[in-house]
C-alpha atoms as a PDB file:
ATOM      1  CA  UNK A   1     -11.824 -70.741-106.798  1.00  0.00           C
ATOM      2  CA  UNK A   2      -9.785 -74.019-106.280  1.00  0.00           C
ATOM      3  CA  UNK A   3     -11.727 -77.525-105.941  1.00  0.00           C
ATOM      4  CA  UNK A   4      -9.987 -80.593-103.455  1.00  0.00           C
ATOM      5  CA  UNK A   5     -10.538 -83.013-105.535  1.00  0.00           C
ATOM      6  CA  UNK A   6      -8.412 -86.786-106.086  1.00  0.00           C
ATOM      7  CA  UNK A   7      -5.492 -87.759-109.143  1.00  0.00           C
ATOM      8  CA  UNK A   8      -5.615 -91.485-108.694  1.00  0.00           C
ATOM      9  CA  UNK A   9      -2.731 -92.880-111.093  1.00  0.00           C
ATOM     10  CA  UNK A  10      -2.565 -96.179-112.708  1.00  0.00           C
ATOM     11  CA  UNK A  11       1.503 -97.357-113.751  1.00  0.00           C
ATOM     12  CA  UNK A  12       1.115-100.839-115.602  1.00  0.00           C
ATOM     13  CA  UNK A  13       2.709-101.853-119.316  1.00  0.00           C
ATOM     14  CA  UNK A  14       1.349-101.396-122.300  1.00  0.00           C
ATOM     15  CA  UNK A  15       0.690-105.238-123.353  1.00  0.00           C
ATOM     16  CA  UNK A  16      -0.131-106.417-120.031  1.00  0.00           C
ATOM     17  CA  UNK A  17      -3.682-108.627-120.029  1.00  0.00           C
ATOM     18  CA  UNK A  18      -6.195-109.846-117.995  1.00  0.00           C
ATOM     19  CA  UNK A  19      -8.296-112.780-119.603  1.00  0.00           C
ATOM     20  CA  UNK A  20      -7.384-111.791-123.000  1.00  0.00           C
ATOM     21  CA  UNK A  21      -8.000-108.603-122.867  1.00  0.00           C
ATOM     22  CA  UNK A  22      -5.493-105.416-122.791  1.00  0.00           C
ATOM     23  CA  UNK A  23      -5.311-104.177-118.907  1.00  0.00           C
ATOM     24  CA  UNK A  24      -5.154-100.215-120.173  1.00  0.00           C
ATOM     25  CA  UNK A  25      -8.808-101.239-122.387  1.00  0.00           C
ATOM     26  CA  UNK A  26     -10.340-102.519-118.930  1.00  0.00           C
ATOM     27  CA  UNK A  27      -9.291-100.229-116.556  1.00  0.00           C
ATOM     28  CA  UNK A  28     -10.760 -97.065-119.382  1.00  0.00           C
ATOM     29  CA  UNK A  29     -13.501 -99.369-119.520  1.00  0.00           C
ATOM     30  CA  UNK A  30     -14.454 -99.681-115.954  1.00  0.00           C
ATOM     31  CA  UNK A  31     -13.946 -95.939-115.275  1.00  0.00           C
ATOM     32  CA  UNK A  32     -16.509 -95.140-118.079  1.00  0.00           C
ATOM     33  CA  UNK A  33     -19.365 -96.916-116.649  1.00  0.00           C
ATOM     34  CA  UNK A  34     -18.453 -95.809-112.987  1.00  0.00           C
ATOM     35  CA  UNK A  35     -19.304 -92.472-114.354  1.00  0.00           C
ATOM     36  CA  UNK A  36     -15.456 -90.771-114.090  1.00  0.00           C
ATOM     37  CA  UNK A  37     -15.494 -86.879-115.355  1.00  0.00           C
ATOM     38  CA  UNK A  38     -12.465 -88.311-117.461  1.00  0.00           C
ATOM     39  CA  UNK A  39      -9.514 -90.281-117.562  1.00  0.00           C
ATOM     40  CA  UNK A  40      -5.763 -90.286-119.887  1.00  0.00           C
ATOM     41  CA  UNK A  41      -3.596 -92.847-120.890  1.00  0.00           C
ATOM     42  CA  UNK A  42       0.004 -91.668-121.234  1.00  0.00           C
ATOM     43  CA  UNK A  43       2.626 -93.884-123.004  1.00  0.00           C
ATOM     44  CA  UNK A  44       6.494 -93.950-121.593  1.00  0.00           C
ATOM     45  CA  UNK A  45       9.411 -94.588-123.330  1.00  0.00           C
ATOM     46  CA  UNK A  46      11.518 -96.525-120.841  1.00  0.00           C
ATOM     47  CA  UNK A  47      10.575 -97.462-116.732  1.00  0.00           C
ATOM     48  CA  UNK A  48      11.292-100.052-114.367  1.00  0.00           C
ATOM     49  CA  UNK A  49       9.252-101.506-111.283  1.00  0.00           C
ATOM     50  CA  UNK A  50       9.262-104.597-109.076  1.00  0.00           C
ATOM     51  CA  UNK A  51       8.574-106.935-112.403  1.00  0.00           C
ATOM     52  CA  UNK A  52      11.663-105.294-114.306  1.00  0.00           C
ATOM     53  CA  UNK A  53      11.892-103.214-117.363  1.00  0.00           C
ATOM     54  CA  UNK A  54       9.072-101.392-119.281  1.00  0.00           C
ATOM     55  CA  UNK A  55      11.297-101.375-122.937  1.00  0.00           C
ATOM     56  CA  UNK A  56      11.869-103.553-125.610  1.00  0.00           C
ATOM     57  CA  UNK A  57      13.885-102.477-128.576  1.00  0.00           C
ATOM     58  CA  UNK A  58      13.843-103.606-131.651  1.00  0.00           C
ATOM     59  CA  UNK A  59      15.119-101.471-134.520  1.00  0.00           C
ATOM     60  CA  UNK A  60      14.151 -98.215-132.816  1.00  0.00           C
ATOM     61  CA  UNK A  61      10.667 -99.148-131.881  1.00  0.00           C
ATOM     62  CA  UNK A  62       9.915 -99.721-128.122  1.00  0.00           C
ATOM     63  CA  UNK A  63       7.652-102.491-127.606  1.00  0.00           C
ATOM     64  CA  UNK A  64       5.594-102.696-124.372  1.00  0.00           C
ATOM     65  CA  UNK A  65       5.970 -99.276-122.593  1.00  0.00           C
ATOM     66  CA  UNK A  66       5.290 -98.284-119.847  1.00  0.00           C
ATOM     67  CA  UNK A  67       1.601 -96.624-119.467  1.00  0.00           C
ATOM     68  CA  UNK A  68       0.396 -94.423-116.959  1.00  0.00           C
ATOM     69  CA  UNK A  69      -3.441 -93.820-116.348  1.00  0.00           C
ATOM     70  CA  UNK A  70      -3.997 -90.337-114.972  1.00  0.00           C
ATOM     71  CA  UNK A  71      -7.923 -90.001-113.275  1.00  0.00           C
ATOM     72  CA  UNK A  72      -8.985 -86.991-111.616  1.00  0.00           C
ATOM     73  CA  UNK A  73     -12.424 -86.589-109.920  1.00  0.00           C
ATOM     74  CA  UNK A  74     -14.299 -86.086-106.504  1.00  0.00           C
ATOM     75  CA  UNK A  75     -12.886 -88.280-103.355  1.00  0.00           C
ATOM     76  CA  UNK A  76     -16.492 -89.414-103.272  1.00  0.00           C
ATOM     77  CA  UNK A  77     -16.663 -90.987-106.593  1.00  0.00           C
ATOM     78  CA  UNK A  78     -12.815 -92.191-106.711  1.00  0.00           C
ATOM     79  CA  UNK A  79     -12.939 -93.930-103.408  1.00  0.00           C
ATOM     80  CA  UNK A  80     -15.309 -96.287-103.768  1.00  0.00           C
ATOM     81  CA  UNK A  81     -14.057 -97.593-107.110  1.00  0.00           C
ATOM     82  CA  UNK A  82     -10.322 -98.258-105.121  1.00  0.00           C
ATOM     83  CA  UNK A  83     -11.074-102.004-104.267  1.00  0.00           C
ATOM     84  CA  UNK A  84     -12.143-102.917-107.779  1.00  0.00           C
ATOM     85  CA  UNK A  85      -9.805-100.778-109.352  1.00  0.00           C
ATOM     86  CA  UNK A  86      -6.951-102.758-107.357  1.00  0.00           C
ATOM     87  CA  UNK A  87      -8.562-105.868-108.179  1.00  0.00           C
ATOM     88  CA  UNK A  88      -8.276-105.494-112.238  1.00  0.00           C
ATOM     89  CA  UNK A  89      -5.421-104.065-111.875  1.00  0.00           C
ATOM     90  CA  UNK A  90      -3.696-106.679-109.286  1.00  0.00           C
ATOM     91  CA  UNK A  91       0.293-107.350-109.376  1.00  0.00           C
ATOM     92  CA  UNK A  92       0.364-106.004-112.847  1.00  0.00           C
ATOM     93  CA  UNK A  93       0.932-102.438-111.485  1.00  0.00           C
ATOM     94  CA  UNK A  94       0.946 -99.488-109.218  1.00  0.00           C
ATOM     95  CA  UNK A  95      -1.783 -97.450-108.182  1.00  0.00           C
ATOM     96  CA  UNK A  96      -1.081 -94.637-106.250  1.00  0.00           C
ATOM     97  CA  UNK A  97      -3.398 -91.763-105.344  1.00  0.00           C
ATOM     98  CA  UNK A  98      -2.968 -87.708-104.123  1.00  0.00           C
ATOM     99  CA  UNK A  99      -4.945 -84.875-103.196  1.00  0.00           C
ATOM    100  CA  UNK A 100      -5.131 -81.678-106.056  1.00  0.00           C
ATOM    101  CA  UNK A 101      -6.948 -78.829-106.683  1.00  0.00           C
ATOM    102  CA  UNK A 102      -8.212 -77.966-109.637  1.00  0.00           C
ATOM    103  CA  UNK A 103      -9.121 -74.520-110.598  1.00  0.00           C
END
């Protein structure tokens, strides 16, 4: 049996902030206490978006990657968190949403 559910995904960088604290840290935050079945933060190696690139080299190590927060629950729990969720999230990323199914 397949359920309709939501895969709302976050696209920000890995040291961006809001008021001192790590962006990646509030958004997991936020989805905890709104109850979310569960949430994963994925690290890139390399990207590029409307405030340039996601990399930083420095003898092999990449410094502020590009991270992608993957969330998958009900429409009727994601939807109402959307406006917030923007809000933390603001010009600092992308957040982009899609129906799945989940068996």
């Amino acid at each position: 049996m397949k359920i309709k559910m939501w895969n709302v995904t976050i696209r920000i960088k890995k040291n961006d902030e809001v008021g001192g604290q790590r962006l990646h840290s509030l958004i997991m935050n936020f989805l905890i206490t709104a109850g979310i079945a569960g949430a994963t933060v994925w690290t890139g190696i390399n990207g590029f978006g409307k405030r340039g690139k996601s990399t930083l080299h420095i003898e092999g190590v990449a410094v502020n990657m590009p991270l992608i927060i993957e969330v998958i629950d009900e429409q009727s729990k994601l939807e109402p968190l959307l406006p917030e969720l923007k809000r933390i999230v603001g010009d600092n990323g992308l957040v982009s949403i899609q129906e799945v199914y989940t068996i």
